[in-house]
N, C-alpha and C. Protein backbone atom coordinates (compact mmCIF):
# COMPACT_ATOMS: atom_id res chain seq x y z
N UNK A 1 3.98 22.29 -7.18
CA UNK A 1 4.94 21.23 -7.42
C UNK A 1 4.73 20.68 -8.81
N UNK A 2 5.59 20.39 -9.64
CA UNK A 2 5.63 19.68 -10.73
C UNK A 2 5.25 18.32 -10.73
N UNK A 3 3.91 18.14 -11.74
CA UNK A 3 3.41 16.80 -11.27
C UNK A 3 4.53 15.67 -11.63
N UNK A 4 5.27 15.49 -12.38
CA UNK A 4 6.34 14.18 -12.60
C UNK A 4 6.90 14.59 -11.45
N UNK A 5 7.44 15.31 -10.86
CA UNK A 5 7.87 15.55 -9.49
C UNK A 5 7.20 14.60 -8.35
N UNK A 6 5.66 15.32 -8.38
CA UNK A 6 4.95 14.90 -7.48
C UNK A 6 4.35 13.24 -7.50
N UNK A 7 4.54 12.43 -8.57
CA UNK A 7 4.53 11.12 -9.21
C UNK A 7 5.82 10.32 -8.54
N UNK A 8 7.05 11.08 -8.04
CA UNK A 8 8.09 10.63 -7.76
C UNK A 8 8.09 10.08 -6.50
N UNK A 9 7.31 11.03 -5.71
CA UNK A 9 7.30 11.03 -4.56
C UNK A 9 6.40 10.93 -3.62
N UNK A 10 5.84 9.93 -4.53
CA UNK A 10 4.01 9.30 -4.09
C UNK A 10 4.38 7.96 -3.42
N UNK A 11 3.37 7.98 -2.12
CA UNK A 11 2.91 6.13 -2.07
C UNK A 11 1.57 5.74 -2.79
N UNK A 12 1.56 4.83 -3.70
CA UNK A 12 -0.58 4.37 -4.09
C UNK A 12 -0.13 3.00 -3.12
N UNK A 13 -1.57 3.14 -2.56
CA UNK A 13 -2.55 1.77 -2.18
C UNK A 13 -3.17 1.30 -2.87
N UNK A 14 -3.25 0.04 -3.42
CA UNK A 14 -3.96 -0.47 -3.74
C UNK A 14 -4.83 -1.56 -3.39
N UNK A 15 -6.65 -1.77 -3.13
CA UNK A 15 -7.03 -2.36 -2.19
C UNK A 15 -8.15 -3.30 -3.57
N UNK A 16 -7.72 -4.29 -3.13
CA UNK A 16 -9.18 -5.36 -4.46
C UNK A 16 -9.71 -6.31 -3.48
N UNK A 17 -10.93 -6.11 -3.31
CA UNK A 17 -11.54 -6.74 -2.92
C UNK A 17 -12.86 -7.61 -3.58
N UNK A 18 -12.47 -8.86 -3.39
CA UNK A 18 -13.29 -9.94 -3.87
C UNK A 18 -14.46 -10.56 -2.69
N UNK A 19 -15.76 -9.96 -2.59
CA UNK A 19 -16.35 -10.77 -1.63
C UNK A 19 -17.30 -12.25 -1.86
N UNK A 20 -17.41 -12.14 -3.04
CA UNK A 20 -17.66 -13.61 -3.45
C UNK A 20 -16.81 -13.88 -3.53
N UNK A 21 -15.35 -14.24 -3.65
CA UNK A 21 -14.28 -15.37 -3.33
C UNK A 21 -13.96 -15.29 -2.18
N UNK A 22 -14.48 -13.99 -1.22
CA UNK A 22 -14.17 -14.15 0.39
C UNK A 22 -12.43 -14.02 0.04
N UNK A 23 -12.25 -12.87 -0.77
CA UNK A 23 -10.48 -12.73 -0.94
C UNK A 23 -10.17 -11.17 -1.02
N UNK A 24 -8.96 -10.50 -0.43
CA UNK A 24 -8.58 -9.03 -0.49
C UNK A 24 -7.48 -9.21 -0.90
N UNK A 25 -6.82 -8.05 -1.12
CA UNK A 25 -5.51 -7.64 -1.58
C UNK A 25 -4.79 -6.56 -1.73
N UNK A 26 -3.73 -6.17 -1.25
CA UNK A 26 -3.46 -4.84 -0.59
C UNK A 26 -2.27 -4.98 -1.39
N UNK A 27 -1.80 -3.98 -2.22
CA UNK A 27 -0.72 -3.90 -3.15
C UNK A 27 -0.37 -2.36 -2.59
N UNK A 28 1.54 -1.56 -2.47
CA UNK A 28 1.36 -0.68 -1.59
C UNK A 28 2.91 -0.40 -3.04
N UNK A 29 2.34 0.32 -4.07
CA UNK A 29 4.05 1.03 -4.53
C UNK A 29 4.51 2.45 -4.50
N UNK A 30 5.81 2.28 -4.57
CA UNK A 30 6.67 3.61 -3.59
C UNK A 30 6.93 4.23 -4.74
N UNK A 31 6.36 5.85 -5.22
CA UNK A 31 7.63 6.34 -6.74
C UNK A 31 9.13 6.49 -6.08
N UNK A 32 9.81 6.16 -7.54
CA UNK A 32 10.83 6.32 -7.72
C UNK A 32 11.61 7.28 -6.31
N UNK A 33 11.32 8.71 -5.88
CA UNK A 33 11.79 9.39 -5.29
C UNK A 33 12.19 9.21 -4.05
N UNK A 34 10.79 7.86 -3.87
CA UNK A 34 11.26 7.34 -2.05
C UNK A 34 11.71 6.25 -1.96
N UNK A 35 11.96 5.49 -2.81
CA UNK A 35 12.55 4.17 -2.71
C UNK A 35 13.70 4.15 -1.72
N UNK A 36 14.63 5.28 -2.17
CA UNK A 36 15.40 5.34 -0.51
C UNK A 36 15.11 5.25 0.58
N UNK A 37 14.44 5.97 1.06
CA UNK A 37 13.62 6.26 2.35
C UNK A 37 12.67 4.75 2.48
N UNK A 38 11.69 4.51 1.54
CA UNK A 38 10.77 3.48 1.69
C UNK A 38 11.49 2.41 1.00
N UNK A 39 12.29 1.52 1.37
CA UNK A 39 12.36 0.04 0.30
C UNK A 39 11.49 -0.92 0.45
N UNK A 40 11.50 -1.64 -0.33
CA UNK A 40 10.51 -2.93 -0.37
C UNK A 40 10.41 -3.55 1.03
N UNK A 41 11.09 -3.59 1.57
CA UNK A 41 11.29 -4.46 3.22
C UNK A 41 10.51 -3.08 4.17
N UNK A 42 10.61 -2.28 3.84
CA UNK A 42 10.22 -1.32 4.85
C UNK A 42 8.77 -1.39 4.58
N UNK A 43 8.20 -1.48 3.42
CA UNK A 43 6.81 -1.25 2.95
C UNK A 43 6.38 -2.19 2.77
N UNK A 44 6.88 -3.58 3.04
CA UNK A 44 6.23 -4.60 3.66
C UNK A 44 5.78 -4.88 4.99
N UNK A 45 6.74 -4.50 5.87
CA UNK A 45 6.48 -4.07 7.38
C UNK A 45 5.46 -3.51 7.44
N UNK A 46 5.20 -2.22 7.15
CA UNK A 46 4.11 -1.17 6.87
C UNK A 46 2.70 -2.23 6.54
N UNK A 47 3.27 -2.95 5.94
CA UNK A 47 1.05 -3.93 5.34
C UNK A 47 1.40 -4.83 6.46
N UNK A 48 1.96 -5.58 6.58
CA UNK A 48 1.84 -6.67 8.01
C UNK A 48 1.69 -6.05 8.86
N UNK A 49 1.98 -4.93 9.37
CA UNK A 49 2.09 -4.25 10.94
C UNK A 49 1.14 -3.81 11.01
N UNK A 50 0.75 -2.60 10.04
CA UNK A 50 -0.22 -1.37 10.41
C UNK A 50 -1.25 -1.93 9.11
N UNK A 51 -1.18 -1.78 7.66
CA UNK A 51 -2.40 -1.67 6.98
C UNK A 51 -3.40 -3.13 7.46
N UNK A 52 -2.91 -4.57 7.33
CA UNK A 52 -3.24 -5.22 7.44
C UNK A 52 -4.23 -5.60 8.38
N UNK A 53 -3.85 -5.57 9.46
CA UNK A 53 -4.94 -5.58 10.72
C UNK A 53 -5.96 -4.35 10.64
N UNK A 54 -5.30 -3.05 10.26
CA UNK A 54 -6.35 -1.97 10.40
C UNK A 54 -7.26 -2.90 9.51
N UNK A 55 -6.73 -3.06 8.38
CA UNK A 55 -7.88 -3.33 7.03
C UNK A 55 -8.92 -4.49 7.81
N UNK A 56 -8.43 -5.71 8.52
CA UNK A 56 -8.84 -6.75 8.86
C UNK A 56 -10.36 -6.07 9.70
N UNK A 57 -10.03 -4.70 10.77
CA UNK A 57 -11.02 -4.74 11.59
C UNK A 57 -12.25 -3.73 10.59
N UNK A 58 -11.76 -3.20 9.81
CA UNK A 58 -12.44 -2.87 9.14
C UNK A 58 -13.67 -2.59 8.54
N UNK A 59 -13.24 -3.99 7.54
CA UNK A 59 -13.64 -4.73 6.25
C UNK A 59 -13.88 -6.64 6.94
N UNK A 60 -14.09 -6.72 7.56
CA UNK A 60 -13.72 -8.48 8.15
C UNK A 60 -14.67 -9.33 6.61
N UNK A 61 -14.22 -10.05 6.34
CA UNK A 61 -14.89 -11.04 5.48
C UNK A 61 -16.15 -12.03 6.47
């Protein structure tokens, strides 16, 4: 596959975790290619529903 291709049609996670401020942060962007399929409302669902709690039992602060 052609990597600008394959850039298109990526999800990244992004996970920062601060344990001296006792703070996380889960950033989740869609390339260009899936924005159809994935919009912002859908891939917010996705961190409240599923990443969020997974992450919670995890990682617990």
């Amino acid at each position: 596959m052609n990597p600008a291709k394959a850039l298109r049609l990526s999800i990244v996670l992004f996970f920062h975790i601060f344990p001296i401020m006792k703070e996380r942060k889960i950033r989740i962007e869609v390339g260009y290619g899936l924005e159809g399929i994935i919009p912002d409302g859908k891939a917010g669902r996705l961190l409240m529903n599923r990443l969020f709690p997974t992450f919670n039992r995890i990682s617990p602060i």
